[in-house]
PDB file of N, CA and C in Angstrom:
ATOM      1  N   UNK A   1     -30.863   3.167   0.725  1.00  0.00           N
ATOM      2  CA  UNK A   1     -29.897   3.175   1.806  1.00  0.00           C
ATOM      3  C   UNK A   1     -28.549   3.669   1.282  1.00  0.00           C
ATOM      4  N   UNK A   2     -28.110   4.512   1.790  1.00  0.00           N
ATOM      5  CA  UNK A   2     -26.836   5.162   1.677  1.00  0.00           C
ATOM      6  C   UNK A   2     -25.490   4.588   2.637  1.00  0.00           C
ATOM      7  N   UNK A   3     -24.556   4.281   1.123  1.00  0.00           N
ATOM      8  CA  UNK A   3     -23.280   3.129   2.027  1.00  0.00           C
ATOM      9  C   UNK A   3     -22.094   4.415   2.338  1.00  0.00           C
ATOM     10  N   UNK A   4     -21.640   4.360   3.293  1.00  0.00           N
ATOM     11  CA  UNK A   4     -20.773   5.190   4.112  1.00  0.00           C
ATOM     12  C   UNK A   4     -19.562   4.684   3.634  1.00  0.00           C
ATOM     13  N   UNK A   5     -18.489   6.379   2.916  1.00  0.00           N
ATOM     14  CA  UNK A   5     -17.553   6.398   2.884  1.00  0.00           C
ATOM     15  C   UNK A   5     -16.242   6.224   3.466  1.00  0.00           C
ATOM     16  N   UNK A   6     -15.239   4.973   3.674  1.00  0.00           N
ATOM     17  CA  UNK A   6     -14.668   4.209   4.050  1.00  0.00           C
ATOM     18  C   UNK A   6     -13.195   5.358   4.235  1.00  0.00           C
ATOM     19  N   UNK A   7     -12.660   5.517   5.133  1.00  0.00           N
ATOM     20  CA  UNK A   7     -11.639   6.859   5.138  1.00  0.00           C
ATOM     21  C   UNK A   7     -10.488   6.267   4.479  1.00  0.00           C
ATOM     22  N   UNK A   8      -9.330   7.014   4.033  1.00  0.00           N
ATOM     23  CA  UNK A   8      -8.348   6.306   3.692  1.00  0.00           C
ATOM     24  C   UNK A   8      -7.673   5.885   4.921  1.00  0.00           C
ATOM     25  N   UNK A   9      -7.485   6.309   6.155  1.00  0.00           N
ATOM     26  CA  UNK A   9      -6.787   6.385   7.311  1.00  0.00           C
ATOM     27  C   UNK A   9      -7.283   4.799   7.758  1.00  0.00           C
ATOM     28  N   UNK A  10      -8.639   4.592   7.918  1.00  0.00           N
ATOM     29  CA  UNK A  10      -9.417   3.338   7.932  1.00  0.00           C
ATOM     30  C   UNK A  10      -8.802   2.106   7.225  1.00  0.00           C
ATOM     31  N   UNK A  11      -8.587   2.544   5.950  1.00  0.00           N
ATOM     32  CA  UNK A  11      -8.315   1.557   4.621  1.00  0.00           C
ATOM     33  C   UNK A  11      -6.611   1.242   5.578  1.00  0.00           C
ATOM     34  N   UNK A  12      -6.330   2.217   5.556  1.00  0.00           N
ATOM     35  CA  UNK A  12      -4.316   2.049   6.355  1.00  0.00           C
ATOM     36  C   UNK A  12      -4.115   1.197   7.150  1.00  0.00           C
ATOM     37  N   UNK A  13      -5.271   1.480   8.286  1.00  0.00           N
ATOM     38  CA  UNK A  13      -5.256   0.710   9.720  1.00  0.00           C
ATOM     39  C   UNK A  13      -5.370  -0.810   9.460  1.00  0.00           C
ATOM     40  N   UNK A  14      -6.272  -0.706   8.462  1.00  0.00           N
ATOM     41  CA  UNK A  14      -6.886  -2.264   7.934  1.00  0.00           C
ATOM     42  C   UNK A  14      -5.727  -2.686   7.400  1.00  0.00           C
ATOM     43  N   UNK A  15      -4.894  -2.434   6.411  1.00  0.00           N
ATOM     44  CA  UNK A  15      -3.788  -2.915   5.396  1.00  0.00           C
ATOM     45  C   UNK A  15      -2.724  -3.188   6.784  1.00  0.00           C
ATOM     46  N   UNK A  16      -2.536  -2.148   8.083  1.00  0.00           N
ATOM     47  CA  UNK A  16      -1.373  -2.484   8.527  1.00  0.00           C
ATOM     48  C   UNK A  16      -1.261  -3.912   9.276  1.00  0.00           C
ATOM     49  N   UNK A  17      -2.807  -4.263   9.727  1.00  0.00           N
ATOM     50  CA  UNK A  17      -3.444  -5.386  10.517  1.00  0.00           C
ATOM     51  C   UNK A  17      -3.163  -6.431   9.804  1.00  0.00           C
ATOM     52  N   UNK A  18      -3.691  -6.142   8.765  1.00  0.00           N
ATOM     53  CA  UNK A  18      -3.380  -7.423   7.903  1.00  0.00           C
ATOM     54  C   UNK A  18      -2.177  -8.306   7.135  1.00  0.00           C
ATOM     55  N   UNK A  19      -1.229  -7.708   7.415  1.00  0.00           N
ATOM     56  CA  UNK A  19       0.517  -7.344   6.964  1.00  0.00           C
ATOM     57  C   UNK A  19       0.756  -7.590   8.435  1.00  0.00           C
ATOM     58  N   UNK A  20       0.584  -6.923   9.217  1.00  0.00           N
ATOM     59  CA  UNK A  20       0.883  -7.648  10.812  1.00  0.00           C
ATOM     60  C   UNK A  20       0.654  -9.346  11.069  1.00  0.00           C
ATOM     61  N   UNK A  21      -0.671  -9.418  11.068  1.00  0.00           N
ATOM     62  CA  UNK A  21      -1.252 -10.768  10.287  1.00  0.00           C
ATOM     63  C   UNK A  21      -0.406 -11.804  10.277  1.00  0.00           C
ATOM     64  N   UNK A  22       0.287 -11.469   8.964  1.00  0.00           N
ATOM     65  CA  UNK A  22       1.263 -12.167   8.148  1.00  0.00           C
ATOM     66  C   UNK A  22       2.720 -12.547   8.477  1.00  0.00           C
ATOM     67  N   UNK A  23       2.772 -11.686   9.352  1.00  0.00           N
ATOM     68  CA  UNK A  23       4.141 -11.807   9.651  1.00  0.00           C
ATOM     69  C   UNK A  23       4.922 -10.840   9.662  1.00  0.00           C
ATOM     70  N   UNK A  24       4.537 -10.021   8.523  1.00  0.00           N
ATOM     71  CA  UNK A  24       5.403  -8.673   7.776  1.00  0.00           C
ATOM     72  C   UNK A  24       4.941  -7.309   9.132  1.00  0.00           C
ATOM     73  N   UNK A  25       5.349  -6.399   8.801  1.00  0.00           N
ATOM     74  CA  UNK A  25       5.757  -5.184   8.813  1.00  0.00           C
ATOM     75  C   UNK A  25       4.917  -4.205   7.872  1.00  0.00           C
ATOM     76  N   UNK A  26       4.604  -3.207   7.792  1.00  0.00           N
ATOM     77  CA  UNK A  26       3.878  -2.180   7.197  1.00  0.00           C
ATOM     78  C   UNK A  26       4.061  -0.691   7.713  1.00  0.00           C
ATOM     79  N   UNK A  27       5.436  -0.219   7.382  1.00  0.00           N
ATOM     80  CA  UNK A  27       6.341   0.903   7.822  1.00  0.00           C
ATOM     81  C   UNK A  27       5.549   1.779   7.269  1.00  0.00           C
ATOM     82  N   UNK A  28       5.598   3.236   8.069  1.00  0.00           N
ATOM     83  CA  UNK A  28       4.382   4.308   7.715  1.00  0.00           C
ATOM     84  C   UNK A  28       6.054   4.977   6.895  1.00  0.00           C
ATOM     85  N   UNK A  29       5.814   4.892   5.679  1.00  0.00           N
ATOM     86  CA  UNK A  29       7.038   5.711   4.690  1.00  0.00           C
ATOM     87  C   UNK A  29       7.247   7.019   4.647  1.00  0.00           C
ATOM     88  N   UNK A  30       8.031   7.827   5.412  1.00  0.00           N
ATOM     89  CA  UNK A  30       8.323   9.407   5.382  1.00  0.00           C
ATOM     90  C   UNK A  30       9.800   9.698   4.760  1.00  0.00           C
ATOM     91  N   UNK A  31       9.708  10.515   3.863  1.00  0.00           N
ATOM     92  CA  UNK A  31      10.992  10.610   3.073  1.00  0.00           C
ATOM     93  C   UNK A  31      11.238  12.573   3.153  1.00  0.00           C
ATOM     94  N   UNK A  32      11.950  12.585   4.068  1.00  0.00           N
ATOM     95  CA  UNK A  32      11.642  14.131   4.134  1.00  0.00           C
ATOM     96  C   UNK A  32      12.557  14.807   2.732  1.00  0.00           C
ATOM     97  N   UNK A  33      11.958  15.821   2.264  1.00  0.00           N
ATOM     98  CA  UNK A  33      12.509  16.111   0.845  1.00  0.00           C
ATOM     99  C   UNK A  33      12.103  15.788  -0.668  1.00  0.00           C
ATOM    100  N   UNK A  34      11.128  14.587  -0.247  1.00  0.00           N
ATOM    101  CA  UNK A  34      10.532  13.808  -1.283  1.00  0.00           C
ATOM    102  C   UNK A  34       9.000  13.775  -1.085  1.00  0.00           C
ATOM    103  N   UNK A  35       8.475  14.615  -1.631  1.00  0.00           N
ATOM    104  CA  UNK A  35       6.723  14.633  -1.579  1.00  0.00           C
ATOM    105  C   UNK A  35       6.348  13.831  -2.527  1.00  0.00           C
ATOM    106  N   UNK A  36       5.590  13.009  -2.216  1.00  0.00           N
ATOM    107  CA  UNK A  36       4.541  12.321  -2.970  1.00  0.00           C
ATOM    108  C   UNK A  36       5.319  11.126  -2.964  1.00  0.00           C
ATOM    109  N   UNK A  37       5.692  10.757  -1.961  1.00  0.00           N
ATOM    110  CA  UNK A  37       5.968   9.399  -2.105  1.00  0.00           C
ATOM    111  C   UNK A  37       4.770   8.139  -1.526  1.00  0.00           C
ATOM    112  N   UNK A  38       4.958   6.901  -1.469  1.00  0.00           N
ATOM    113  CA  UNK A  38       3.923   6.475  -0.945  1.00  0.00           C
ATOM    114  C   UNK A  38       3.873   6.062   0.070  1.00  0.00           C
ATOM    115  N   UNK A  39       2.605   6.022   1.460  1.00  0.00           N
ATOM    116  CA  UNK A  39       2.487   6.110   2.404  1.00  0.00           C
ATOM    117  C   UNK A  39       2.986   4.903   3.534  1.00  0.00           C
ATOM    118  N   UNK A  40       3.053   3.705   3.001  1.00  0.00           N
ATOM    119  CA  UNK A  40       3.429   2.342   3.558  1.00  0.00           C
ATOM    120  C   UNK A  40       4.795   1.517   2.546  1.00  0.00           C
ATOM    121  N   UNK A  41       5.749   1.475   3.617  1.00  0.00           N
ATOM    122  CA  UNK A  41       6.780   0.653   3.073  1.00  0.00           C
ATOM    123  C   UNK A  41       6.208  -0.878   3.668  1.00  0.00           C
ATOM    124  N   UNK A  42       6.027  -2.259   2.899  1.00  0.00           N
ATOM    125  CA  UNK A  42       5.566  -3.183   3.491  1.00  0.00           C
ATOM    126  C   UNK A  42       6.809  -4.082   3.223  1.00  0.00           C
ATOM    127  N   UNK A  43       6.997  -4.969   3.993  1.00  0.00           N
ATOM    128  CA  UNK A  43       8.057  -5.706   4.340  1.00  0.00           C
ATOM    129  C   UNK A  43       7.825  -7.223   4.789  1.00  0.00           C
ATOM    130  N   UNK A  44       7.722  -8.509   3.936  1.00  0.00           N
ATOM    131  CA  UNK A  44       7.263  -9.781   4.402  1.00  0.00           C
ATOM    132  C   UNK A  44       8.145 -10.647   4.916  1.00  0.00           C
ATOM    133  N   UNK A  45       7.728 -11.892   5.481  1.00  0.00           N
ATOM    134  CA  UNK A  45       8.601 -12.762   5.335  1.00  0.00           C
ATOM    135  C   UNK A  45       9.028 -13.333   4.346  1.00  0.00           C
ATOM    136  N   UNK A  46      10.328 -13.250   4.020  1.00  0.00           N
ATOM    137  CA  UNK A  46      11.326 -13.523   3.127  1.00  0.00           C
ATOM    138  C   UNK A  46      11.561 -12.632   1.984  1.00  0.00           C
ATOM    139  N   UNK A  47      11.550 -11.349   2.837  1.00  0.00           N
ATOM    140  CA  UNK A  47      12.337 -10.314   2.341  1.00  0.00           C
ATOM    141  C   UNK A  47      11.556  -9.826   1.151  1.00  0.00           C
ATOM    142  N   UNK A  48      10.428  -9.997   0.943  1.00  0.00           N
ATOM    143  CA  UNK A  48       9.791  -9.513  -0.691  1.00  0.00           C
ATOM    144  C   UNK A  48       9.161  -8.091   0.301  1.00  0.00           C
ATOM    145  N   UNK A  49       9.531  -6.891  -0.456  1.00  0.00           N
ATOM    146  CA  UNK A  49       9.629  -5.591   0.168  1.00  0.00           C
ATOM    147  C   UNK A  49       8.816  -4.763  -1.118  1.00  0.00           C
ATOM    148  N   UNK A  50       7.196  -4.049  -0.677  1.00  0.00           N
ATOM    149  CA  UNK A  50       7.005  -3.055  -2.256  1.00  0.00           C
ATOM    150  C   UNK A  50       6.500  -1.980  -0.849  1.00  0.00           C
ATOM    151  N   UNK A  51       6.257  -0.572  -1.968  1.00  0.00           N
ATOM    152  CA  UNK A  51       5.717   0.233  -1.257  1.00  0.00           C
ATOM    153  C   UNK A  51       3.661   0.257  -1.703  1.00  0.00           C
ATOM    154  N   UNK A  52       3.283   0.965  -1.032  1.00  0.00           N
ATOM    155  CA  UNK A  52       1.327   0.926  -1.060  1.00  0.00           C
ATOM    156  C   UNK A  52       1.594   2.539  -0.765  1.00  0.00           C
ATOM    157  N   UNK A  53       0.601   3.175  -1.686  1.00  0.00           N
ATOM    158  CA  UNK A  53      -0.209   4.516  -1.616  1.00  0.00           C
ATOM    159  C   UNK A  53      -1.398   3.928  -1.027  1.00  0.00           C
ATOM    160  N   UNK A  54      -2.037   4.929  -0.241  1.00  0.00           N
ATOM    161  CA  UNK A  54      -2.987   4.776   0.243  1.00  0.00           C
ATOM    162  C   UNK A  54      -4.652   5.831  -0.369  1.00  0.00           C
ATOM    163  N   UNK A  55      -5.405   5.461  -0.661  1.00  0.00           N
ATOM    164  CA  UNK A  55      -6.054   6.521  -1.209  1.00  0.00           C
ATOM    165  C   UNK A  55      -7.797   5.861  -0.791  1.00  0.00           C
ATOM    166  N   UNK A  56      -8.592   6.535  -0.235  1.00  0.00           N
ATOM    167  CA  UNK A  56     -10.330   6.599  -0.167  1.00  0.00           C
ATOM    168  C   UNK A  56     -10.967   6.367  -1.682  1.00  0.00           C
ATOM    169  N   UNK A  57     -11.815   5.461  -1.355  1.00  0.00           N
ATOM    170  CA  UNK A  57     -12.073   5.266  -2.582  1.00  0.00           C
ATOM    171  C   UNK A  57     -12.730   5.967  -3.577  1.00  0.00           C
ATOM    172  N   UNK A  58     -12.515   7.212  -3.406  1.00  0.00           N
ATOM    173  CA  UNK A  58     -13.110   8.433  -4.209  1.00  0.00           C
ATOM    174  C   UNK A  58     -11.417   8.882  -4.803  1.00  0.00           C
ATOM    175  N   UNK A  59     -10.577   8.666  -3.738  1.00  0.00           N
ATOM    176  CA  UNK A  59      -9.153   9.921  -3.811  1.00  0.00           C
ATOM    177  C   UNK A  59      -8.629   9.236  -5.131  1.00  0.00           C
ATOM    178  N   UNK A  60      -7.780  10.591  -5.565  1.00  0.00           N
ATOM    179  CA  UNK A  60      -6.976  10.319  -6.915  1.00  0.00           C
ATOM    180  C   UNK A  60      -5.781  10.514  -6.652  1.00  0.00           C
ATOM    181  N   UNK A  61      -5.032   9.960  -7.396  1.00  0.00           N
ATOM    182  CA  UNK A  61      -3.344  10.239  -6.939  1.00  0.00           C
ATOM    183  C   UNK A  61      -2.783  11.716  -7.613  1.00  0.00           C
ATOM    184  N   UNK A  62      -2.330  12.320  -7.121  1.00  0.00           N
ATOM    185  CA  UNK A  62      -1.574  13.634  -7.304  1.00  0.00           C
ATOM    186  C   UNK A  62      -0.671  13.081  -8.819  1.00  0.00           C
ATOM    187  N   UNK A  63      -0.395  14.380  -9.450  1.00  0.00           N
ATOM    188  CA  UNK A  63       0.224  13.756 -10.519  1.00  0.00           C
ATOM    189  C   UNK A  63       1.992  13.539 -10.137  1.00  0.00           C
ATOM    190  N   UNK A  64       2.762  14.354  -8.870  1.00  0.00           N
ATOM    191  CA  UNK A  64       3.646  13.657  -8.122  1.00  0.00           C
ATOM    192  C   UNK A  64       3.595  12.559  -7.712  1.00  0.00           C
ATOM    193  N   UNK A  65       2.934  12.273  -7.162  1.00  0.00           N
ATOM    194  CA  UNK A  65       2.666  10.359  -6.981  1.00  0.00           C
ATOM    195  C   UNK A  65       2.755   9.663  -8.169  1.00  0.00           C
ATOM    196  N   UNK A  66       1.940   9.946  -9.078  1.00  0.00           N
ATOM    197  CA  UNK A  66       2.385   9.065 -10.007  1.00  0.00           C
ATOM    198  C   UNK A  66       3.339   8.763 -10.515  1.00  0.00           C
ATOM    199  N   UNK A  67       4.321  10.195 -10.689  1.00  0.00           N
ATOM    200  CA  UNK A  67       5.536  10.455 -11.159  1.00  0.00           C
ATOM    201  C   UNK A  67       6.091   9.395  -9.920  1.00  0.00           C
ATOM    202  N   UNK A  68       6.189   9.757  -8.733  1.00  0.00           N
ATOM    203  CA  UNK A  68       7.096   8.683  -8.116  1.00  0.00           C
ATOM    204  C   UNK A  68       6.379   7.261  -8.053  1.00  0.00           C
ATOM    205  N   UNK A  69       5.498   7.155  -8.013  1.00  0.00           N
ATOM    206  CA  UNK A  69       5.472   5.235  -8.299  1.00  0.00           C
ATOM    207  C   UNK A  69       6.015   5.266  -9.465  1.00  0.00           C
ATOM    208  N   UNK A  70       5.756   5.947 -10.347  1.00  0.00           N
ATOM    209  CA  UNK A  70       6.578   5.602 -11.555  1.00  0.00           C
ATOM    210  C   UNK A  70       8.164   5.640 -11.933  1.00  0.00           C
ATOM    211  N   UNK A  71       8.838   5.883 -10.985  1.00  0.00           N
ATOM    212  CA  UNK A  71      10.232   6.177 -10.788  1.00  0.00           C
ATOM    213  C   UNK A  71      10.154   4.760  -9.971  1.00  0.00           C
ATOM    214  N   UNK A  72       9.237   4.629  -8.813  1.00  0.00           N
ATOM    215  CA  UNK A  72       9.910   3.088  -8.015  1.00  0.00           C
ATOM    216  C   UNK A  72       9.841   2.101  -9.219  1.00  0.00           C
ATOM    217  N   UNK A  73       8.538   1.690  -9.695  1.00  0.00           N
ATOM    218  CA  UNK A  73       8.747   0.678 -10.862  1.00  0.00           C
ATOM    219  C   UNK A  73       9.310   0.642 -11.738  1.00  0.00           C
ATOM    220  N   UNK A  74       9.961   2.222 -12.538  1.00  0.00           N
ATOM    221  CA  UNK A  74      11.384   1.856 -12.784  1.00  0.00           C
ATOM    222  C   UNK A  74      12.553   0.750 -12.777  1.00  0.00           C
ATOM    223  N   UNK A  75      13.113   1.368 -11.100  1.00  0.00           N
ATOM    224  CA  UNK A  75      13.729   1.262 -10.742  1.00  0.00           C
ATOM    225  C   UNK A  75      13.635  -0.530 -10.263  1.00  0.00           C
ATOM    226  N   UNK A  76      12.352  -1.272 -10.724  1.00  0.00           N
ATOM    227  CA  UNK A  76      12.239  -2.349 -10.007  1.00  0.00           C
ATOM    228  C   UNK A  76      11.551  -2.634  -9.173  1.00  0.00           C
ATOM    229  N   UNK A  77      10.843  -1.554  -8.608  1.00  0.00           N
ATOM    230  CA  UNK A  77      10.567  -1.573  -6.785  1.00  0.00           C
ATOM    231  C   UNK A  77       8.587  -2.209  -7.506  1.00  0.00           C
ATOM    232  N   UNK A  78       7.917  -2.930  -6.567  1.00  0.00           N
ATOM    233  CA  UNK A  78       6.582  -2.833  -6.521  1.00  0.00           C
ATOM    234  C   UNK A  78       5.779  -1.989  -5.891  1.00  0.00           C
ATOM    235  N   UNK A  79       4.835  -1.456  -6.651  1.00  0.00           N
ATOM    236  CA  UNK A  79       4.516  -0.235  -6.238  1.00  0.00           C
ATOM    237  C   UNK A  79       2.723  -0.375  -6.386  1.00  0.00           C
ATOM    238  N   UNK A  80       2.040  -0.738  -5.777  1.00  0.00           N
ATOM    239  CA  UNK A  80       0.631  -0.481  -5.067  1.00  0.00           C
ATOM    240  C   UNK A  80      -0.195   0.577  -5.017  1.00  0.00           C
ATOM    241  N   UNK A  81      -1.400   0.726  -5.556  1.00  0.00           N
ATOM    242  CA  UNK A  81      -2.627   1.861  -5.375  1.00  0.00           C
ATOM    243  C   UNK A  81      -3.576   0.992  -4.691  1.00  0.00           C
ATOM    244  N   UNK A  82      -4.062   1.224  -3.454  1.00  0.00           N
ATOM    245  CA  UNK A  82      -5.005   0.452  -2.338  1.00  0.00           C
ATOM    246  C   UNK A  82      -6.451   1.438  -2.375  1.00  0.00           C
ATOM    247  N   UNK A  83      -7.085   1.472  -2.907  1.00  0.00           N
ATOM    248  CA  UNK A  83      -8.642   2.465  -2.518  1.00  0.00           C
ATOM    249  C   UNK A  83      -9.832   2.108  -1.578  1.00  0.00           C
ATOM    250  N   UNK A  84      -9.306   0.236  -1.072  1.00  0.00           N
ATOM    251  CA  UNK A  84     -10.688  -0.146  -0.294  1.00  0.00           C
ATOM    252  C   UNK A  84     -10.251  -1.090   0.467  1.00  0.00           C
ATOM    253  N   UNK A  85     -10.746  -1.889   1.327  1.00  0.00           N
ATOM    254  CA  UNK A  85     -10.763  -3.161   2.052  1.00  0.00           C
ATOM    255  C   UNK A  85     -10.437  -4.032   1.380  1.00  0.00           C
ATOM    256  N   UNK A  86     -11.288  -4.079  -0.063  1.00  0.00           N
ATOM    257  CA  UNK A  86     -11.345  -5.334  -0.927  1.00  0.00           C
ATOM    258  C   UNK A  86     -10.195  -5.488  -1.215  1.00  0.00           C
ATOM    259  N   UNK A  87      -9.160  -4.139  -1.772  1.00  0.00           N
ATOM    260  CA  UNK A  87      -7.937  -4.290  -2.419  1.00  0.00           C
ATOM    261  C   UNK A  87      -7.139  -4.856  -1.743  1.00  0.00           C
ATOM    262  N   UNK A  88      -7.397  -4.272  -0.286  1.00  0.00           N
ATOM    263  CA  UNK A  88      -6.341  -4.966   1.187  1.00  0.00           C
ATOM    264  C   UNK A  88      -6.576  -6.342   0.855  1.00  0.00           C
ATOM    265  N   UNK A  89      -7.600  -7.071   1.097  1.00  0.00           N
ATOM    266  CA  UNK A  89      -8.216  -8.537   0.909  1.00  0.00           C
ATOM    267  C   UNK A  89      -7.155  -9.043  -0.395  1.00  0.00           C
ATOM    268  N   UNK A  90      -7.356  -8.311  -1.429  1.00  0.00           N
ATOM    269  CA  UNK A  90      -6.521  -8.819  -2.775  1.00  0.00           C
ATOM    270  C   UNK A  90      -4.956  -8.619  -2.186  1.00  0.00           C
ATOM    271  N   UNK A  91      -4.813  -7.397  -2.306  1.00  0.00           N
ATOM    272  CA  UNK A  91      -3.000  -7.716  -1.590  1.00  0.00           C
ATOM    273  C   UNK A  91      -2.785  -8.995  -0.499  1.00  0.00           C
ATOM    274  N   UNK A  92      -3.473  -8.939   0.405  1.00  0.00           N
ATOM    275  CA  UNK A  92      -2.972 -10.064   0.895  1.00  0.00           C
ATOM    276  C   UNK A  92      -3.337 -11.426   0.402  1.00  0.00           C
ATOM    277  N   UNK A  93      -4.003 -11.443  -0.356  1.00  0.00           N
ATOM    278  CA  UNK A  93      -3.440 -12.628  -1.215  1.00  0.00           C
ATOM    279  C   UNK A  93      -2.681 -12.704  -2.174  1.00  0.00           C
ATOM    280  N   UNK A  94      -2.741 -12.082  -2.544  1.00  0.00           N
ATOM    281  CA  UNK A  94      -1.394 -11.871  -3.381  1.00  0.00           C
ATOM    282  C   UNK A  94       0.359 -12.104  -2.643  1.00  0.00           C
ATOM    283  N   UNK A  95      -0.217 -11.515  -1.298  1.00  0.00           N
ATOM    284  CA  UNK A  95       1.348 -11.423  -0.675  1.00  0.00           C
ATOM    285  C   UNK A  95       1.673 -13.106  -0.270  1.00  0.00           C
ATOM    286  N   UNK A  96       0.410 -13.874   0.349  1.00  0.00           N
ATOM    287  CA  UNK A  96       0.659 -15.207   0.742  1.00  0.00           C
ATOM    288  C   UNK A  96       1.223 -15.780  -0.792  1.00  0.00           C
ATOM    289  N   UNK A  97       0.399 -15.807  -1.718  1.00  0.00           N
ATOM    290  CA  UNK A  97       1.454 -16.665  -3.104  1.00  0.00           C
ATOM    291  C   UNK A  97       2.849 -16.473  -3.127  1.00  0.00           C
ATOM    292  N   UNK A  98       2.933 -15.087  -2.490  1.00  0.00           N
ATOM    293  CA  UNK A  98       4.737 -14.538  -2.665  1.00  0.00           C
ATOM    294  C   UNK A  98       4.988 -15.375  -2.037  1.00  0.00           C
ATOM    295  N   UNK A  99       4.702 -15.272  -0.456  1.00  0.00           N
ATOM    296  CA  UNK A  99       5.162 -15.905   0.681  1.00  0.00           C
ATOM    297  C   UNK A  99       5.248 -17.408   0.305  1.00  0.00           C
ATOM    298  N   UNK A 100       4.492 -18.304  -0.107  1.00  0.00           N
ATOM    299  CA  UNK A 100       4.971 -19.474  -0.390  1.00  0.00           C
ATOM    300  C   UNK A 100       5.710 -19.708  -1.454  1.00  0.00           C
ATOM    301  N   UNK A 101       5.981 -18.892  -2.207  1.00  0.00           N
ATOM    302  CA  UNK A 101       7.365 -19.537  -2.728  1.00  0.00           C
ATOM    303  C   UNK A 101       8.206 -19.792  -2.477  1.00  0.00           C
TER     304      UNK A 101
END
């Protein structure tokens, strides 16, 4: 039996539901001038703010993307690679531990 490839657009819809969910926000991130940035600014309750690339769980990140997640974490910022449902499942737990602090 052959398991069907999960779209990244799919994986998005799912991450934004689930961040809705929560309380938060899951801003579709457009930075005109700046390619390769990442696709979701997410935003919780009590202000804990990272960005999420979005990628199919086959896709690879451009080597611009990397370069800019690697400029946000720099800079401080949290910065996310999402490839499946499961990861969504893991971020949001991850985000509730934030959230209760």
């Amino acid at each position: 039996m052959r398991t069907e490839k999960v779209r990244e657009k799919t994986i998005e819809e799912y991450l934004r539901l689930r961040i809705k969910n929560l309380g938060g926000k899951a801003y579709k991130f457009v930075s005109p001038g700046n390619t390769g940035v990442p696709d979701r600014l997410v935003i919780l309750p009590g202000g804990h703010t990272f960005f999420v690339e979005l990628k199919s769980e086959t896709g690879k990140l451009t080597p611009l993307q990397e370069v800019k997640i690697k400029e946000l974490k720099d800079l401080g910022c949290d910065a996310i690679v999402v490839k499946s449902k499961n990861d969504v499942d893991w971020l949001i737990e991850c985000c509730k531990e934030v959230m209760a602090q």
